[in-house]
C-alpha atoms as a PDB file:
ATOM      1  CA  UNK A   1      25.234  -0.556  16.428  1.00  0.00           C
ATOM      2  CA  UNK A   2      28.159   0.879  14.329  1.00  0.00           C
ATOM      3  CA  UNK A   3      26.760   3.098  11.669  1.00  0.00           C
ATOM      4  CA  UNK A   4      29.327   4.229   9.358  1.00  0.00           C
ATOM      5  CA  UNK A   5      29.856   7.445   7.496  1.00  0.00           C
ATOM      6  CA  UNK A   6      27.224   8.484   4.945  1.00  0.00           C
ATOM      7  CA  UNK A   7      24.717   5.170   5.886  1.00  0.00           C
ATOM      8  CA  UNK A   8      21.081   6.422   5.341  1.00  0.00           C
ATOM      9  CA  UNK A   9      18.527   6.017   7.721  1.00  0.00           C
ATOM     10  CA  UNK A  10      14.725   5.560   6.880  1.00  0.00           C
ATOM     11  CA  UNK A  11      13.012   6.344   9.660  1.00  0.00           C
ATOM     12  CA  UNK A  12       9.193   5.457   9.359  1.00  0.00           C
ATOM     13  CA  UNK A  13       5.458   5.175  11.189  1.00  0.00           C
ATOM     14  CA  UNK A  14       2.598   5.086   9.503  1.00  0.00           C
ATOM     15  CA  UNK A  15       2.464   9.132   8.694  1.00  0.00           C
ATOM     16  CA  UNK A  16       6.081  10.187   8.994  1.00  0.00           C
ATOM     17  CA  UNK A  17       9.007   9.604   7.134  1.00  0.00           C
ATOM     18  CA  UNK A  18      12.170  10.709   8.272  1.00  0.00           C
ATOM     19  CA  UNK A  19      15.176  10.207   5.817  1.00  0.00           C
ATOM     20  CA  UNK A  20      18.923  10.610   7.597  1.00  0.00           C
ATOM     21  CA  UNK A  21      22.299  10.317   6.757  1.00  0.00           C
ATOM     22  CA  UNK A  22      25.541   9.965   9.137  1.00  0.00           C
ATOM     23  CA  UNK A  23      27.829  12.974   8.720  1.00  0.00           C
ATOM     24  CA  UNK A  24      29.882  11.782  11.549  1.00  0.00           C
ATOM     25  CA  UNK A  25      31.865   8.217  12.234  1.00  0.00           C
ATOM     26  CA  UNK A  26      30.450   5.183  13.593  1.00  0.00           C
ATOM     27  CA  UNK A  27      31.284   6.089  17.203  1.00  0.00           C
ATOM     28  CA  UNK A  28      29.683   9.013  17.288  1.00  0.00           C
ATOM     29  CA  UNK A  29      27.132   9.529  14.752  1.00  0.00           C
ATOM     30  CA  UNK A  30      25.913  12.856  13.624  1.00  0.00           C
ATOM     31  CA  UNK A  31      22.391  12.810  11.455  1.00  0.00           C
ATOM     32  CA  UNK A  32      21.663  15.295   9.373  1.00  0.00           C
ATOM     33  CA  UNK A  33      17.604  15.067   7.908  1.00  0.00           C
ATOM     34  CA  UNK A  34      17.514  14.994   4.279  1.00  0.00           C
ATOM     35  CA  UNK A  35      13.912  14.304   3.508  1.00  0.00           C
ATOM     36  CA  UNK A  36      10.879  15.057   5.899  1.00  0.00           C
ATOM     37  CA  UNK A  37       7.241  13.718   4.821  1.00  0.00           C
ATOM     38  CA  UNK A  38       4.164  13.975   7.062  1.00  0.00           C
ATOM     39  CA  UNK A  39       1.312  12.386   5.656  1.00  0.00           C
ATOM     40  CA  UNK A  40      -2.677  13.381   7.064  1.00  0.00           C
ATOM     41  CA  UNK A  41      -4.081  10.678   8.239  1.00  0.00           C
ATOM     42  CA  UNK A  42      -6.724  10.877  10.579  1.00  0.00           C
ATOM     43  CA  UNK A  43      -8.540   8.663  13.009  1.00  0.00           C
ATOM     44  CA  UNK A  44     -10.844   6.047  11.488  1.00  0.00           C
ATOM     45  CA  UNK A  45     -13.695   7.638  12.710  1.00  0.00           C
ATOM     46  CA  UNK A  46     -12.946  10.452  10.900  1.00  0.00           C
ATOM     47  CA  UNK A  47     -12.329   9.142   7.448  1.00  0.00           C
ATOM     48  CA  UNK A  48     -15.598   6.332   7.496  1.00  0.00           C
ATOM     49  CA  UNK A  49     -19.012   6.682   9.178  1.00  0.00           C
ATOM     50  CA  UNK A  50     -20.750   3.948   7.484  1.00  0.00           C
ATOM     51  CA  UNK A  51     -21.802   0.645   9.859  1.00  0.00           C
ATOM     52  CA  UNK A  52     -20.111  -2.319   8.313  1.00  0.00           C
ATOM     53  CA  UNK A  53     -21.828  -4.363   6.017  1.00  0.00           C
ATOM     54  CA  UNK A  54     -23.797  -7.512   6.283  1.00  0.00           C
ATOM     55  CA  UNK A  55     -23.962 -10.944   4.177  1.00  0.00           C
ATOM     56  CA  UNK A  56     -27.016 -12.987   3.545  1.00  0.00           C
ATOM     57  CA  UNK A  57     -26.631 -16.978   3.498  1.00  0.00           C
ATOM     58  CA  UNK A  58     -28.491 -18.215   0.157  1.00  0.00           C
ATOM     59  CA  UNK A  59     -29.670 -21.080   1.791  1.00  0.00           C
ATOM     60  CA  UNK A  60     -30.925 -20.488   5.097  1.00  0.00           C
ATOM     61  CA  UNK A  61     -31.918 -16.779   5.209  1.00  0.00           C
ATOM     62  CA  UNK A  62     -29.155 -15.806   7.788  1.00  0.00           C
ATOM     63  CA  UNK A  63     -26.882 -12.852   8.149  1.00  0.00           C
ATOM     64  CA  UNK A  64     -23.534 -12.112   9.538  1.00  0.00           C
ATOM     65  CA  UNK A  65     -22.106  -9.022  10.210  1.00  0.00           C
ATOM     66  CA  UNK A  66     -18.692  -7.741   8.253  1.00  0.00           C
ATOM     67  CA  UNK A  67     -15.888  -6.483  10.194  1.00  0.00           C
ATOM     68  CA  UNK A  68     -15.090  -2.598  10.085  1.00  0.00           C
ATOM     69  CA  UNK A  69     -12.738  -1.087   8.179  1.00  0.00           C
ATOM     70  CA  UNK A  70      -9.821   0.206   9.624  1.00  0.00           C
ATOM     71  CA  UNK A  71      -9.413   3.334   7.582  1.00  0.00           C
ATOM     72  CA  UNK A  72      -6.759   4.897   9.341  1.00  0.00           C
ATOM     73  CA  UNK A  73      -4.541   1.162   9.647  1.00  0.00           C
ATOM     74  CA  UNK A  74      -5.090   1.307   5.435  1.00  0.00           C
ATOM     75  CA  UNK A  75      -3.711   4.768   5.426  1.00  0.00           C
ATOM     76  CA  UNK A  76      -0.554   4.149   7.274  1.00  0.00           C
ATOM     77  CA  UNK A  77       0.003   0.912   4.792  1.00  0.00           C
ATOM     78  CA  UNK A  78      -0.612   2.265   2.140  1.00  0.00           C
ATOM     79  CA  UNK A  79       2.348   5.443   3.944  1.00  0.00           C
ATOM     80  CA  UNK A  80       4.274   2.463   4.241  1.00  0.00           C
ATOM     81  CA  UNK A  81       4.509   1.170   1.103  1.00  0.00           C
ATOM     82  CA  UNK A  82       5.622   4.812  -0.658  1.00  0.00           C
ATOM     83  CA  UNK A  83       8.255   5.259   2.098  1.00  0.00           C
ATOM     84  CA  UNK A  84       9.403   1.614   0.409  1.00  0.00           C
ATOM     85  CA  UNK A  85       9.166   2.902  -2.532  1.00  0.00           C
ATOM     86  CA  UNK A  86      11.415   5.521  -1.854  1.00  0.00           C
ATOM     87  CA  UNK A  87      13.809   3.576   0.098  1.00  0.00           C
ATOM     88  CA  UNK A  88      14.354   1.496  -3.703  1.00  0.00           C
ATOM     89  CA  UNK A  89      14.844   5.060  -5.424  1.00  0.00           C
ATOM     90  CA  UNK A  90      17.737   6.118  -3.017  1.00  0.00           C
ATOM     91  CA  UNK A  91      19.530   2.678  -2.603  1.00  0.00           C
ATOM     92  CA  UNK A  92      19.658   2.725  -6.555  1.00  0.00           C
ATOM     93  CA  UNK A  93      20.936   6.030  -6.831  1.00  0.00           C
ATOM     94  CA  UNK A  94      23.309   5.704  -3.705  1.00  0.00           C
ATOM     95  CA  UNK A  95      25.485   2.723  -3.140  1.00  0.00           C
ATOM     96  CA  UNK A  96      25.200   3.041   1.046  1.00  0.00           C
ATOM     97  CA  UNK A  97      24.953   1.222   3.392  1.00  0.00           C
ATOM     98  CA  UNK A  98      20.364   1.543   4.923  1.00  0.00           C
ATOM     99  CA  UNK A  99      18.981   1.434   8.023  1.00  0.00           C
ATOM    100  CA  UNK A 100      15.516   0.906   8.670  1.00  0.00           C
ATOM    101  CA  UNK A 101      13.792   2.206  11.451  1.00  0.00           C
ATOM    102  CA  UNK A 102      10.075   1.228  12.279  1.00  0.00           C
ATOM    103  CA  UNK A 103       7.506   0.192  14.604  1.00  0.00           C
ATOM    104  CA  UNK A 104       7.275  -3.810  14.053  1.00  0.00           C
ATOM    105  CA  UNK A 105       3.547  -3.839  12.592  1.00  0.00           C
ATOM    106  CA  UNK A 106       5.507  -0.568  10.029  1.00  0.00           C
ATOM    107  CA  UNK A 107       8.332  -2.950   9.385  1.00  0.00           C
ATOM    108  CA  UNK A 108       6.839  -6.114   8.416  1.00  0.00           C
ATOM    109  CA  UNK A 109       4.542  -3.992   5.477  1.00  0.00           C
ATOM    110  CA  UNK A 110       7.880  -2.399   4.485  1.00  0.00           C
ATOM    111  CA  UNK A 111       9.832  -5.620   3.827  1.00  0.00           C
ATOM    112  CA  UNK A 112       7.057  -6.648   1.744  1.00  0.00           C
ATOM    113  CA  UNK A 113       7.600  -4.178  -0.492  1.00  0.00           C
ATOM    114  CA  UNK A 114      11.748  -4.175  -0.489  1.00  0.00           C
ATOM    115  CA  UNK A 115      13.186  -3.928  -4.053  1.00  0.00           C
ATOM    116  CA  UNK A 116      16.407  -5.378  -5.173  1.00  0.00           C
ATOM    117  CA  UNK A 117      18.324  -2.691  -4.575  1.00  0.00           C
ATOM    118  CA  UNK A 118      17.063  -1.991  -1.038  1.00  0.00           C
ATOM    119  CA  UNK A 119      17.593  -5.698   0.085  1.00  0.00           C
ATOM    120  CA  UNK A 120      21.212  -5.573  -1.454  1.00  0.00           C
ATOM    121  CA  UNK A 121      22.087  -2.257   0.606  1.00  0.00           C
ATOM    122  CA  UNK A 122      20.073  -3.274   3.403  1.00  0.00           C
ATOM    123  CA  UNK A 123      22.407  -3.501   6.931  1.00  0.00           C
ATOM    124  CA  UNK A 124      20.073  -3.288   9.346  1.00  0.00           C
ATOM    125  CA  UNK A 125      16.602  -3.082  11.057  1.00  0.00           C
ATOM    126  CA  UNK A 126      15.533  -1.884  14.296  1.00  0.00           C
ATOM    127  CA  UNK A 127      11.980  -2.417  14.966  1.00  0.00           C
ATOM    128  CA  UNK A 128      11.167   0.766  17.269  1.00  0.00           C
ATOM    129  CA  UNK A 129       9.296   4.213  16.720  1.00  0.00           C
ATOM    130  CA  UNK A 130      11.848   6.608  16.632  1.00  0.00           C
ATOM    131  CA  UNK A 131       9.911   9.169  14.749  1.00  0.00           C
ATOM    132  CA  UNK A 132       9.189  11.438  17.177  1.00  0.00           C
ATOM    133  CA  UNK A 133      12.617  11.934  18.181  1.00  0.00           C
ATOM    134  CA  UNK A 134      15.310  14.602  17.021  1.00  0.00           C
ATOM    135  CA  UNK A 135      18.247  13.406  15.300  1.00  0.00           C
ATOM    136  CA  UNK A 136      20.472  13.657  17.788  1.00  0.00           C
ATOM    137  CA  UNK A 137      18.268  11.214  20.130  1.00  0.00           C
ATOM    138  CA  UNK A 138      17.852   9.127  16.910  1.00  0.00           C
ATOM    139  CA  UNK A 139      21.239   8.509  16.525  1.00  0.00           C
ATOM    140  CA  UNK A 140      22.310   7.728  20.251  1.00  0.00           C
ATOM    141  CA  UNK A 141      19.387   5.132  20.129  1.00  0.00           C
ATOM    142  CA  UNK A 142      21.059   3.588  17.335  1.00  0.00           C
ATOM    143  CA  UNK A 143      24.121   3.691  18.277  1.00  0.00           C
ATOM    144  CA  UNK A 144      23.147   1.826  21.657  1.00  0.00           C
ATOM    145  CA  UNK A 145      21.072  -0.552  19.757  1.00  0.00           C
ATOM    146  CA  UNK A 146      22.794  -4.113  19.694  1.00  0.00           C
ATOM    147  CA  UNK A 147      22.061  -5.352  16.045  1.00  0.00           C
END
């Protein structure tokens, strides 16, 4: 993928946010990070210790058993949709071109929350983790990336 000059780059998992720009040309592009965010957000286990509920049946006496809350999956969506918030903030302040770059599960809670101005700067989306990468591997990922 061609990134031009001065696109941003939001890349995102459920506790990281990584915001980029390219200081170099579409060839080659050269990332420099202008926002870092971790958030804390530990295992499940860690955040809930109560067994999940159960629901009585009026008419027969029975009971079922509720599913368990996924504390930690809540945590990273709820991540997800601040990183989308801020991803609005820039593309109204900014007239570039955006890249997203998430995990699928990440991506599909981000586009939920897209505002007009991220959806009319929007170029592309690559559905990987690139998190945990440095820029430099960041950007030849993209740059291979067929969009």
């Amino acid at each position: 993928m061609r990134i031009a000059n001065g696109t941003l780059i939001l890349a995102v998992d459920g506790r990281k946010m990584l915001i980029l720009r390219n200081d170099g040309d579409a060839d080659y592009p050269v990332l420099t990070t202008l926002e870092h965010e971790e958030a804390d957000n530990p295992a499940s286990r860690e955040q809930g210790t109560d067994a999940p509920g159960r629901a009585f049946s009026s008419v027969d006496g029975r009971r079922s058993a509720m599913g368990e809350t996924d504390w930690h999956e809540q945590a990273e969506g709820r991540f997800a949709v601040q990183a989308a918030d801020r991803l609005e903030r820039l593309a109204d302040a900014q007239p570039n071109d955006l890249v997203v770059v998430a995990p699928p599960r990440i991506l599909g809670e981000l586009r939920k929350h897209y505002g007009t101005a991220t959806k009319r700067h929007l170029f592309a989306e690559v559905g990987k983790d690139l998190t945990g990468h440095n820029t430099d591997e960041i950007g030849k990922a993209l740059a291979a990336h067929e969009n």
